[in-house]
Protein backbone atom coordinates (compact mmCIF):
# COMPACT_ATOMS: atom_id res chain seq x y z
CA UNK A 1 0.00 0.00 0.00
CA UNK A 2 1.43 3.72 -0.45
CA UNK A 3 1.53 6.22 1.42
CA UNK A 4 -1.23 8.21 0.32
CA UNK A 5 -3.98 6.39 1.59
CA UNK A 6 -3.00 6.43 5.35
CA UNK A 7 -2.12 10.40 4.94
CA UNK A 8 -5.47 10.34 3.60
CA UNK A 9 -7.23 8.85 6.36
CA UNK A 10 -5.54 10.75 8.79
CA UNK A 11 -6.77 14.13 7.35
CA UNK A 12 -10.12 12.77 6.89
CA UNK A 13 -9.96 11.36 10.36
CA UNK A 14 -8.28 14.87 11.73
CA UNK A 15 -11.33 17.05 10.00
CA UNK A 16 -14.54 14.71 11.52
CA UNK A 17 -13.45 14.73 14.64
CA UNK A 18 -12.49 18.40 15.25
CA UNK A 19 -15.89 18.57 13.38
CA UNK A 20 -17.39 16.83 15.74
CA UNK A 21 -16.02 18.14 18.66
CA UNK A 22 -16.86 21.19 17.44
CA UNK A 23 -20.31 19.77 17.31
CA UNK A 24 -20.28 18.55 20.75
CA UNK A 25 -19.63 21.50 23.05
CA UNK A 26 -22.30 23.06 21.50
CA UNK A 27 -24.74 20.29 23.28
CA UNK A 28 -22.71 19.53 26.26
CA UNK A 29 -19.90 21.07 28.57
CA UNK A 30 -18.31 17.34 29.49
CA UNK A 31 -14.96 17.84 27.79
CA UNK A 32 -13.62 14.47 28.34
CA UNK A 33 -16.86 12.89 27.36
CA UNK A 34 -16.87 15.03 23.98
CA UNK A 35 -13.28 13.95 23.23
CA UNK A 36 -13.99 10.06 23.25
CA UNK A 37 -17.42 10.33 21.43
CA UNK A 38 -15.37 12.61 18.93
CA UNK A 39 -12.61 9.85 18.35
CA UNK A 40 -15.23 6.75 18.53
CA UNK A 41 -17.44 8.73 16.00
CA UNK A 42 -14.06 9.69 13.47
CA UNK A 43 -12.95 6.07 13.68
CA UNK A 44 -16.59 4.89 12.71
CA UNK A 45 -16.61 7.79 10.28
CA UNK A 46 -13.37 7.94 8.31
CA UNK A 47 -13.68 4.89 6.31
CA UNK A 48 -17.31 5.54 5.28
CA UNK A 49 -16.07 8.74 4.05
CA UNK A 50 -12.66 7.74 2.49
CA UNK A 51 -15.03 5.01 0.42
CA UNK A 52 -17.24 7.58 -0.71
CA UNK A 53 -14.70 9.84 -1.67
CA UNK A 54 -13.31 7.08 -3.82
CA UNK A 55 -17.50 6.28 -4.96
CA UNK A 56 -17.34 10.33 -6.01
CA UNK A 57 -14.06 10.18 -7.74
CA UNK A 58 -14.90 6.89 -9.56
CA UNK A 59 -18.62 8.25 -10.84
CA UNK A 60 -17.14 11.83 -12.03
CA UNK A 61 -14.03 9.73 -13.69
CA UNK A 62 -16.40 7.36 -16.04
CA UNK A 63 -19.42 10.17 -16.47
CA UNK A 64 -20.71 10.49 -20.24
CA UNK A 65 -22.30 13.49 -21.29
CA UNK A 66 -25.70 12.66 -23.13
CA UNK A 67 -26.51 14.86 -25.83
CA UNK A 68 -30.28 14.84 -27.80
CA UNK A 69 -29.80 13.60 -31.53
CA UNK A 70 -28.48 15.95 -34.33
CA UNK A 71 -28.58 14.84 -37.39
CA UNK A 72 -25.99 17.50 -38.85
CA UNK A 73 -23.28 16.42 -35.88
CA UNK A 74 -24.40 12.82 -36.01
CA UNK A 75 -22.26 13.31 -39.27
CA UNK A 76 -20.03 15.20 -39.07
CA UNK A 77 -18.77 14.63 -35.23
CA UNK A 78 -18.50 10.51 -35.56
CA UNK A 79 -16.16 10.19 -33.03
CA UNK A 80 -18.85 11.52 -30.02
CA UNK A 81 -21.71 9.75 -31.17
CA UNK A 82 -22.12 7.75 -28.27
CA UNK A 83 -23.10 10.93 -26.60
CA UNK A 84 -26.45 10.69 -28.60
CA UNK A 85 -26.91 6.98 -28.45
CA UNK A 86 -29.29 7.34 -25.42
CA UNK A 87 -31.73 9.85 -26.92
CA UNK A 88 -31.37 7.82 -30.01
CA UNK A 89 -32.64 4.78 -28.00
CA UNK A 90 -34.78 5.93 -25.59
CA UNK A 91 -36.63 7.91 -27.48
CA UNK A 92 -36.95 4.98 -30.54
CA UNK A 93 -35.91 7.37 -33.19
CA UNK A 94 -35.09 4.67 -35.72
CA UNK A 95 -38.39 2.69 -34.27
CA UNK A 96 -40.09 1.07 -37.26
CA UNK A 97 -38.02 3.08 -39.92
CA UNK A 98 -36.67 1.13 -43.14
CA UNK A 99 -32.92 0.16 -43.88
CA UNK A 100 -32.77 3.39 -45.81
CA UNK A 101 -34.66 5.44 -43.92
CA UNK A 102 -31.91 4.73 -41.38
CA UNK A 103 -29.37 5.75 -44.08
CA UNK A 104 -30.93 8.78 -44.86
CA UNK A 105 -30.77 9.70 -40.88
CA UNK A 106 -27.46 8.43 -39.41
CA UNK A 107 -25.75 7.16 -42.69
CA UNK A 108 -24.45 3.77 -43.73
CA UNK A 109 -22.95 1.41 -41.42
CA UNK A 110 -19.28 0.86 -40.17
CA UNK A 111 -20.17 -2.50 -40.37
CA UNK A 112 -22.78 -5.20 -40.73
CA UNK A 113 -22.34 -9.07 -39.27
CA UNK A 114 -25.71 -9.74 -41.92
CA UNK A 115 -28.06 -7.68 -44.15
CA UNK A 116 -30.37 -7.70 -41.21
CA UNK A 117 -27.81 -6.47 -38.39
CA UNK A 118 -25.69 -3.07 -38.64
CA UNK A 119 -23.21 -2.12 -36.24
CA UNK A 120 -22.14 1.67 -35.57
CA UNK A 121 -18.86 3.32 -34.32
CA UNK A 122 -19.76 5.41 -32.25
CA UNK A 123 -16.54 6.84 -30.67
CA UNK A 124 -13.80 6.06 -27.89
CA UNK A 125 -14.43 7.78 -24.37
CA UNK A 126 -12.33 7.63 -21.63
CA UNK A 127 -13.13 5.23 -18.64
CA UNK A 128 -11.05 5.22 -15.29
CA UNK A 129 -7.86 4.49 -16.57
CA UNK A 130 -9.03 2.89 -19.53
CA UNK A 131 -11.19 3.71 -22.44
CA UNK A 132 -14.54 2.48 -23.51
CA UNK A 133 -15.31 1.51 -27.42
CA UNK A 134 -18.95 2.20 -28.11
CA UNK A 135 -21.05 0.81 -30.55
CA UNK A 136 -24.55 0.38 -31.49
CA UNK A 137 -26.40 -2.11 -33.12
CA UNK A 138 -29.48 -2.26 -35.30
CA UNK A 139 -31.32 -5.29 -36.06
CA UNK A 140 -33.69 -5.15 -38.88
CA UNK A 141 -36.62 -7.29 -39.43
CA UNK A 142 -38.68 -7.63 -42.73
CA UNK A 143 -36.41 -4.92 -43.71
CA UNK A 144 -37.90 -2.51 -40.76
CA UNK A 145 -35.62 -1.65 -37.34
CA UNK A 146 -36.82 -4.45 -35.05
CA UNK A 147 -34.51 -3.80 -32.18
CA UNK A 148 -31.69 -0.56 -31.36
CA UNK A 149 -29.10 -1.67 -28.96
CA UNK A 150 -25.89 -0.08 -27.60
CA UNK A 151 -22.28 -1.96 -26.77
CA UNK A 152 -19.78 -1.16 -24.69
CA UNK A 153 -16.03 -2.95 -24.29
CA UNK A 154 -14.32 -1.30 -21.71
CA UNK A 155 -10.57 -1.71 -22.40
């Protein structure tokens, strides 16, 4: 383990309990009783909040900002696509459209597994340390969209 995380957890265990303390002789004039409940309450404390610092640090690291669908930047910005995928899904733009229908909104596919299944790029966005790959899919049934569904690898 390094260094940082006990430093850490001694300034997050320094701030809750002069916090507390602080607290404390507001509500009662026992010093010595304030002290322990201070340093029972920062050692009950300090890992709940090093763990949600970490929770908070994790979430803001691996956030994706969702844009609503744009035709023009659909286009012309392909590598943040996946910014629109949501609105694109949850709002079943492509619902019940034709294969080129589809073409005539988002374009022709990066790829296709069969005539009845195209795949999207739809950009690289960071994740943690890693990046993410996104991609949707489009399955087509009696030459109508039967099913929009998004992929993520995480790399």
């Amino acid at each position: 383990m390094s260094i940082e995380v006990p430093v850490i957890l001694i300034v997050i265990a320094i701030i809750i309990f002069f916090s507390t303390a602080w607290v404390l002789k507001k509500y009662s004039q026992n010093i010595k009783k304030n002290k322990i409940t201070a340093l029972i309450l920062s050692i009950i404390i300090t890992p709940l909040a090093y763990y949600g610092l970490i929770l908070l640090l994790i979430s803001y690291i691996e956030y994706i900002p969702e844009t609503t669908f744009n035709k023009e930047k659909w286009r012309t910005e392909t590598a943040s696509r996946y910014k629109m995928r949501n609105d694109l899904i949850d709002n079943q733009i492509l619902k019940l459209k034709n294969k080129s229908e589809v073409i005539t909104l988002i374009g022709n596919p990066s790829n296709s597994t069969s005539d009845n299944q195209w795949i999207y790029d739809l950009g690289i966005s960071s994740a943690g340390f890693g990046v993410q790959f996104h991609s949707l899919q489009i399955t087509f049934k009696n030459n109508v969209v039967a099913k929009v569904k998004k992929f993520v690898i995480t790399d």
